[in-house]
PDB file of N, CA and C in Angstrom:
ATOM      1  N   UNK A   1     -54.078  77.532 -14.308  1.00  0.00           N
ATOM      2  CA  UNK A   1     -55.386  77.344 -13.705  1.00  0.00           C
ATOM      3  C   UNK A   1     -56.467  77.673 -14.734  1.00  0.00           C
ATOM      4  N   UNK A   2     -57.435  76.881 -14.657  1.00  0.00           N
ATOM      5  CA  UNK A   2     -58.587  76.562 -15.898  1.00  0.00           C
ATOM      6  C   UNK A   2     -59.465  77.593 -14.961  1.00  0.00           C
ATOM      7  N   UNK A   3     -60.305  78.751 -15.294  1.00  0.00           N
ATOM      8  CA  UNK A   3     -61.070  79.448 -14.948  1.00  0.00           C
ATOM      9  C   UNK A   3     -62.304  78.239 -14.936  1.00  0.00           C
ATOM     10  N   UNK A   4     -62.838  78.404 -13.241  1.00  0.00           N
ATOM     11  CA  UNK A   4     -64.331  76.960 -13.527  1.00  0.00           C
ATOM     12  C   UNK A   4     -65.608  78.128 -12.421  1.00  0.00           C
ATOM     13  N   UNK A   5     -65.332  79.533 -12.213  1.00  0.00           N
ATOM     14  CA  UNK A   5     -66.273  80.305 -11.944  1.00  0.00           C
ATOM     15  C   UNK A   5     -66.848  81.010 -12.925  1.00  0.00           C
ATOM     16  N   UNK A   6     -68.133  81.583 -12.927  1.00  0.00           N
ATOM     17  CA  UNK A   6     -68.694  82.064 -13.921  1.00  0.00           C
ATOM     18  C   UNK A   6     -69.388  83.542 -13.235  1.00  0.00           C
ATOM     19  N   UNK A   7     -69.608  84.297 -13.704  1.00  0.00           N
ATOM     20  CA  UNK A   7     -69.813  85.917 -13.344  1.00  0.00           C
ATOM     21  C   UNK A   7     -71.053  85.922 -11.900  1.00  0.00           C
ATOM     22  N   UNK A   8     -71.867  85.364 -12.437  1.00  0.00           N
ATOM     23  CA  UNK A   8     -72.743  85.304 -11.080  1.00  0.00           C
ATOM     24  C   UNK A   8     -72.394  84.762  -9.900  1.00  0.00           C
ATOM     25  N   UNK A   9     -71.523  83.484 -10.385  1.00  0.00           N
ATOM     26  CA  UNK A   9     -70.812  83.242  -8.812  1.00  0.00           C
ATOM     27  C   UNK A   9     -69.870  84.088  -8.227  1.00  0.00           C
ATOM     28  N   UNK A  10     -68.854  84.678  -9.109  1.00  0.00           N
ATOM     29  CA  UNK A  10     -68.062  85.637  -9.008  1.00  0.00           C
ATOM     30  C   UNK A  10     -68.509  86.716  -8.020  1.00  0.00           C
ATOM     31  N   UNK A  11     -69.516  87.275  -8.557  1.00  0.00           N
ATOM     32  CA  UNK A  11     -70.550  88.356  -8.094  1.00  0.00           C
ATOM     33  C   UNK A  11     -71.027  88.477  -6.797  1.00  0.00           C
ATOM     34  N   UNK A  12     -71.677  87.024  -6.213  1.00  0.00           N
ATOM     35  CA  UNK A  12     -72.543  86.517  -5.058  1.00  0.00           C
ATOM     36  C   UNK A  12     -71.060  86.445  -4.372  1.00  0.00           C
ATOM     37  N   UNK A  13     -70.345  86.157  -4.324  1.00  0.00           N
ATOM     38  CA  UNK A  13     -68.500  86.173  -4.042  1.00  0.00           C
ATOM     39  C   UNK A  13     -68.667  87.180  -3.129  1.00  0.00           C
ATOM     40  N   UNK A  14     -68.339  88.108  -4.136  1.00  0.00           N
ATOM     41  CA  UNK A  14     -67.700  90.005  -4.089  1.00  0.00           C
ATOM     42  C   UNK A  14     -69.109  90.147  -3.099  1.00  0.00           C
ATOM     43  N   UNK A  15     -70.555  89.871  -3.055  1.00  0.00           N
ATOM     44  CA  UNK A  15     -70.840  90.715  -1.997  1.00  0.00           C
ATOM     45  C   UNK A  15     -71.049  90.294  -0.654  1.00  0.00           C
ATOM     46  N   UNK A  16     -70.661  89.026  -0.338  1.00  0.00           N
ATOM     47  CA  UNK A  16     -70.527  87.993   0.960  1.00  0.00           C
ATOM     48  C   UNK A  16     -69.028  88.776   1.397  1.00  0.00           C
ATOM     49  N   UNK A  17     -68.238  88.653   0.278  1.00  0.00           N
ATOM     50  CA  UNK A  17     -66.721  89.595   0.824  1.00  0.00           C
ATOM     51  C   UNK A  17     -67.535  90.584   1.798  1.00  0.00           C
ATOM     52  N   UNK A  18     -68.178  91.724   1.046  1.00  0.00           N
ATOM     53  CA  UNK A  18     -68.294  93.200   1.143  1.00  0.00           C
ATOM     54  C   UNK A  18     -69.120  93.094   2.560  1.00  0.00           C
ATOM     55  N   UNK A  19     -70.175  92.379   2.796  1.00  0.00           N
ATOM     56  CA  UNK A  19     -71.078  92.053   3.214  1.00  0.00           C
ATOM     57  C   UNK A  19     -70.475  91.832   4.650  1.00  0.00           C
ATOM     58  N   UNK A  20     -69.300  91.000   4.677  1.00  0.00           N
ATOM     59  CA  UNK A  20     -68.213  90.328   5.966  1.00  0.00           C
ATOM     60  C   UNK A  20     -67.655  91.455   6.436  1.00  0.00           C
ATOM     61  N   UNK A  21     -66.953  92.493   5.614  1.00  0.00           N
ATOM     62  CA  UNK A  21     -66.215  93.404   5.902  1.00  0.00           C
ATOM     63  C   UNK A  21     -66.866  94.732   6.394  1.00  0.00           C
ATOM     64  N   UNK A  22     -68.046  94.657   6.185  1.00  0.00           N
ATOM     65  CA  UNK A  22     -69.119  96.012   6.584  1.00  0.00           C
ATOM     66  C   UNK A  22     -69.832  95.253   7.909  1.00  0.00           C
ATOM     67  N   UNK A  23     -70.036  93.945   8.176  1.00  0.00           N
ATOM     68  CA  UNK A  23     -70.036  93.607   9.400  1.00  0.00           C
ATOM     69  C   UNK A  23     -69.271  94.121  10.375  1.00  0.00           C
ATOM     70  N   UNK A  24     -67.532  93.521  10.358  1.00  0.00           N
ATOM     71  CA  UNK A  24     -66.792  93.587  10.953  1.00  0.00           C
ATOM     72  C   UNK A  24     -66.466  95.048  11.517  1.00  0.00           C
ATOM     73  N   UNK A  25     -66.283  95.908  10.935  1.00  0.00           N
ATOM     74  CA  UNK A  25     -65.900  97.269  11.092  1.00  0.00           C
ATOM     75  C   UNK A  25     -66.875  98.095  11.028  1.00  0.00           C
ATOM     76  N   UNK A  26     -68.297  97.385  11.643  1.00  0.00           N
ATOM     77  CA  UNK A  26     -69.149  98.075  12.039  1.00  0.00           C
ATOM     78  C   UNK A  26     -69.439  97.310  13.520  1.00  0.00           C
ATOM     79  N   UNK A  27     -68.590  96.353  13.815  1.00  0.00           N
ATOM     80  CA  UNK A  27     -68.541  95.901  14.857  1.00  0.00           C
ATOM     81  C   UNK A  27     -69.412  94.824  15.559  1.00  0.00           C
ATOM     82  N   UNK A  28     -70.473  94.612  14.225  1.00  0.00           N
ATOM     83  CA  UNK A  28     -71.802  93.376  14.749  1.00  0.00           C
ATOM     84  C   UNK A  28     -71.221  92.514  14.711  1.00  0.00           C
ATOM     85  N   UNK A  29     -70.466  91.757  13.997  1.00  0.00           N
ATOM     86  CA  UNK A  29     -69.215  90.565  14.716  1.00  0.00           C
ATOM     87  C   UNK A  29     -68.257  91.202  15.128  1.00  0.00           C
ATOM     88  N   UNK A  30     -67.248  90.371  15.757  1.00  0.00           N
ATOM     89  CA  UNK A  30     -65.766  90.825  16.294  1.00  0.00           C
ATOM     90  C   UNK A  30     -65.672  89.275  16.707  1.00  0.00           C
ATOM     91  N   UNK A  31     -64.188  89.286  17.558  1.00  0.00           N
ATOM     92  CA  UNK A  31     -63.124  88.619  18.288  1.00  0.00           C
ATOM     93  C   UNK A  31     -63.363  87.175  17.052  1.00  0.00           C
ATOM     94  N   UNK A  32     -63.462  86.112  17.875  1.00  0.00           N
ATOM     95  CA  UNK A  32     -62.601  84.999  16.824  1.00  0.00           C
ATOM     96  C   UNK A  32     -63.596  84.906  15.656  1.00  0.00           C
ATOM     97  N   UNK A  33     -65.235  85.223  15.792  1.00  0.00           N
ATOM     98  CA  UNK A  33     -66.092  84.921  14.650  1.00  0.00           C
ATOM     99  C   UNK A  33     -65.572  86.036  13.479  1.00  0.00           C
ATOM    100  N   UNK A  34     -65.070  87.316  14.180  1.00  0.00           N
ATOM    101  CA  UNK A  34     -65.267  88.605  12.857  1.00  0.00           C
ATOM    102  C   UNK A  34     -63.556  88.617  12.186  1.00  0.00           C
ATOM    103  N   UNK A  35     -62.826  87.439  13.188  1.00  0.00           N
ATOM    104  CA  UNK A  35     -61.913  86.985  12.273  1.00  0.00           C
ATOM    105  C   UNK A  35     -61.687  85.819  11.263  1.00  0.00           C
ATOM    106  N   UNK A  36     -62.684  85.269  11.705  1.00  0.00           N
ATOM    107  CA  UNK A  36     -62.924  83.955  10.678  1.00  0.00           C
ATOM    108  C   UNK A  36     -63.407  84.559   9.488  1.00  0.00           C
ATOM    109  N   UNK A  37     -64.458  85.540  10.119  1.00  0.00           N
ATOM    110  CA  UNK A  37     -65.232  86.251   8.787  1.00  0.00           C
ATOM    111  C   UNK A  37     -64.202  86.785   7.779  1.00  0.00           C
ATOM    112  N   UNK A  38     -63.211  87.633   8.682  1.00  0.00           N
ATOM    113  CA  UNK A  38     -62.669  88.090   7.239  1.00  0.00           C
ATOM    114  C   UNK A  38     -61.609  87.524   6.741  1.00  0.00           C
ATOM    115  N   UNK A  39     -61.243  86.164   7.145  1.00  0.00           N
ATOM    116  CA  UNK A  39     -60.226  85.430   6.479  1.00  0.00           C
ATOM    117  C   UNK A  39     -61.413  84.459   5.186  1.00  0.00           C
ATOM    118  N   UNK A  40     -62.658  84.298   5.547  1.00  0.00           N
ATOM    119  CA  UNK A  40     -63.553  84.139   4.489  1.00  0.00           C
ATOM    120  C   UNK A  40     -63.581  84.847   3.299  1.00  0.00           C
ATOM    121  N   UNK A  41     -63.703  86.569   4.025  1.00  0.00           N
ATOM    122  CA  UNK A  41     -63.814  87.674   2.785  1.00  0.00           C
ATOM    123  C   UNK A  41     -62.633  87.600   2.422  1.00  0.00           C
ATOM    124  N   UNK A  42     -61.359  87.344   2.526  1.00  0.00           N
ATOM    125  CA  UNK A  42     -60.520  87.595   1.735  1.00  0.00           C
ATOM    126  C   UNK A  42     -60.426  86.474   0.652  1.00  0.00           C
ATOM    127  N   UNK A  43     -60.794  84.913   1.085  1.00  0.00           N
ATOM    128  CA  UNK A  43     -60.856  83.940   0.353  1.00  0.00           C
ATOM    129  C   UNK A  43     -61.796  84.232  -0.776  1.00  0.00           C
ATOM    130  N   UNK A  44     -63.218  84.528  -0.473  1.00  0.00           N
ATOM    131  CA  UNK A  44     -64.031  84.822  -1.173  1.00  0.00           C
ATOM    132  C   UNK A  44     -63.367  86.013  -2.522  1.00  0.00           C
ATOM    133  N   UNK A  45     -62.839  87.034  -1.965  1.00  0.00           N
ATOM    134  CA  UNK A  45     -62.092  87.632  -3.041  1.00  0.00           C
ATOM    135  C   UNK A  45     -61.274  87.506  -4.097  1.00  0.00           C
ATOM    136  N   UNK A  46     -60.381  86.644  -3.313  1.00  0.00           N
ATOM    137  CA  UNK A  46     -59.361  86.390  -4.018  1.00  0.00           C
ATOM    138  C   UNK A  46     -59.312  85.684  -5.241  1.00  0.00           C
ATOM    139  N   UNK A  47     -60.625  84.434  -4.957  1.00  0.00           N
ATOM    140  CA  UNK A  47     -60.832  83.551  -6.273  1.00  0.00           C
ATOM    141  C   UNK A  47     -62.167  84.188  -6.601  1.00  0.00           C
ATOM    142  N   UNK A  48     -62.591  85.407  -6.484  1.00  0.00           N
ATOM    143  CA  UNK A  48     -63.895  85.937  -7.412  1.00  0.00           C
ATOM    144  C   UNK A  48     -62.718  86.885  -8.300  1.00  0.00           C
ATOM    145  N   UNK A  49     -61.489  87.001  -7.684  1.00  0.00           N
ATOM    146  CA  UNK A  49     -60.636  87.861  -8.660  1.00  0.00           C
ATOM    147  C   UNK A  49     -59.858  86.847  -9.679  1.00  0.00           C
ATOM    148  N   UNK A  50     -59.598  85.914  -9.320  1.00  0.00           N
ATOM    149  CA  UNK A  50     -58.830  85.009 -10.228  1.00  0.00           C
ATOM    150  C   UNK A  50     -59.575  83.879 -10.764  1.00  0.00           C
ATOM    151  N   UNK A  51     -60.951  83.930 -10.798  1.00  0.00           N
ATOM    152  CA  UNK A  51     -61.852  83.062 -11.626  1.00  0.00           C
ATOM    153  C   UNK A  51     -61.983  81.514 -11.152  1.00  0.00           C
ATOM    154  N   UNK A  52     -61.218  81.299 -10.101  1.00  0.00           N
ATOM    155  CA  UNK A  52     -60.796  80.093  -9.904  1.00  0.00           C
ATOM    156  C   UNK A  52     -60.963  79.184  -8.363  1.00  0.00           C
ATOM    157  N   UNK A  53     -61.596  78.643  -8.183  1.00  0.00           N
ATOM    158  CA  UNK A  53     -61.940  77.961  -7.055  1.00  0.00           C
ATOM    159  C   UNK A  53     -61.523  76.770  -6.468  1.00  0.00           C
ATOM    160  N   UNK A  54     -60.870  76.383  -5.478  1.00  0.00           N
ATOM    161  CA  UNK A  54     -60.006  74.929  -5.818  1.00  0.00           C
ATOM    162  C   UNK A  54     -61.012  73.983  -5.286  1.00  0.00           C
ATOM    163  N   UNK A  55     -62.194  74.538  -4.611  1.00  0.00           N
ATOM    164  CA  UNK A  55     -62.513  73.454  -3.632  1.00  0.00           C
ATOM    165  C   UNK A  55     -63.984  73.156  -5.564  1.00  0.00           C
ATOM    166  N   UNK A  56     -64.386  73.844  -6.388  1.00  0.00           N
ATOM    167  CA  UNK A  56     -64.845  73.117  -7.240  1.00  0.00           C
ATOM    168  C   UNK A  56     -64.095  72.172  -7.867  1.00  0.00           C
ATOM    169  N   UNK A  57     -62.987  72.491  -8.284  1.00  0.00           N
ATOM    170  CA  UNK A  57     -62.096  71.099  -8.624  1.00  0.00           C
ATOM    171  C   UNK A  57     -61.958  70.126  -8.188  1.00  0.00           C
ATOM    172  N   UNK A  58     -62.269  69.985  -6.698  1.00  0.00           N
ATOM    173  CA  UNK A  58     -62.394  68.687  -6.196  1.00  0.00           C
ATOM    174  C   UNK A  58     -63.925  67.842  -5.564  1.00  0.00           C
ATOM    175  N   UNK A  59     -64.783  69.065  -6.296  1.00  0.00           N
ATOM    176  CA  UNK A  59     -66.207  68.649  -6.350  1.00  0.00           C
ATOM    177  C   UNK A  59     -66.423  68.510  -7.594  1.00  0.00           C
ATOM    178  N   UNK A  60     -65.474  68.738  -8.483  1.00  0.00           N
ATOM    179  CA  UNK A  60     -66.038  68.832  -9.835  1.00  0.00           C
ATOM    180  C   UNK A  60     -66.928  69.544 -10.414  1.00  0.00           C
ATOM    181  N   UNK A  61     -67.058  70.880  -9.702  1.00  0.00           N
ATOM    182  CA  UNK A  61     -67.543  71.830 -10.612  1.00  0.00           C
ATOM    183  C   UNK A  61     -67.510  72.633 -11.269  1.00  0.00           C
ATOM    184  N   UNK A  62     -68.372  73.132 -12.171  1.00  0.00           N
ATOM    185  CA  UNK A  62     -67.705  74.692 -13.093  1.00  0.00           C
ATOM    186  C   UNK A  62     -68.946  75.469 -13.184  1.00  0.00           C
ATOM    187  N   UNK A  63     -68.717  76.650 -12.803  1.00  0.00           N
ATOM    188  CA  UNK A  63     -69.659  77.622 -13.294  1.00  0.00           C
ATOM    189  C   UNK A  63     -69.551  78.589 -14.577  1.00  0.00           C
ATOM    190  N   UNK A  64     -68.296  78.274 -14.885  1.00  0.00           N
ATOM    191  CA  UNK A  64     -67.601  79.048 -15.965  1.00  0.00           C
ATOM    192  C   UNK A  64     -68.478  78.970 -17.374  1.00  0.00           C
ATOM    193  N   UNK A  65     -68.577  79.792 -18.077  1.00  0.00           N
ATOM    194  CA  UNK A  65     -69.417  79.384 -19.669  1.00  0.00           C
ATOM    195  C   UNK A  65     -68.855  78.703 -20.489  1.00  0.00           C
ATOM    196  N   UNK A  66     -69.024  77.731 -21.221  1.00  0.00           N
ATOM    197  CA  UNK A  66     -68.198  77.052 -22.111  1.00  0.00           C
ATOM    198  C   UNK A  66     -67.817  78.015 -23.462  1.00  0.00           C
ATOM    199  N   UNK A  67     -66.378  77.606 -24.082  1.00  0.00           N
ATOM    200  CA  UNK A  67     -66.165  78.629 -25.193  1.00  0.00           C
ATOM    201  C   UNK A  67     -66.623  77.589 -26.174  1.00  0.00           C
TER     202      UNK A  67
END
């Protein structure tokens, strides 16, 4: 996998995660929305951790810096 995120997207990522998860378990969402939410935050994580986004690949984008 070709890294096509770049640190600021990465970033804005990690705090929509954080952001979902301090919702949830503070209880201002719940039932099917504060589970959608955090199957989001985990998505959101997962590719702010592995640089890599699939749905830009099929938009064709990159935020990544060129070397």
């Amino acid at each position: 996998m070709k890294k096509n995120m770049g640190f600021a997207d990465r970033a804005i990522r990690l705090i929509i995660a954080a952001a979902l998860v301090l919702l949830y378990s503070r209880e201002v969402i719940s039932g099917t929305l504060g589970t959608i939410g955090l199957v989001f935050a985990g998505v959101f994580t997962l590719t702010s951790l592995v640089s890599f986004c699939p749905l830009y690949t099929l938009l064709g984008l990159n935020t990544a810096k060129k070397n």
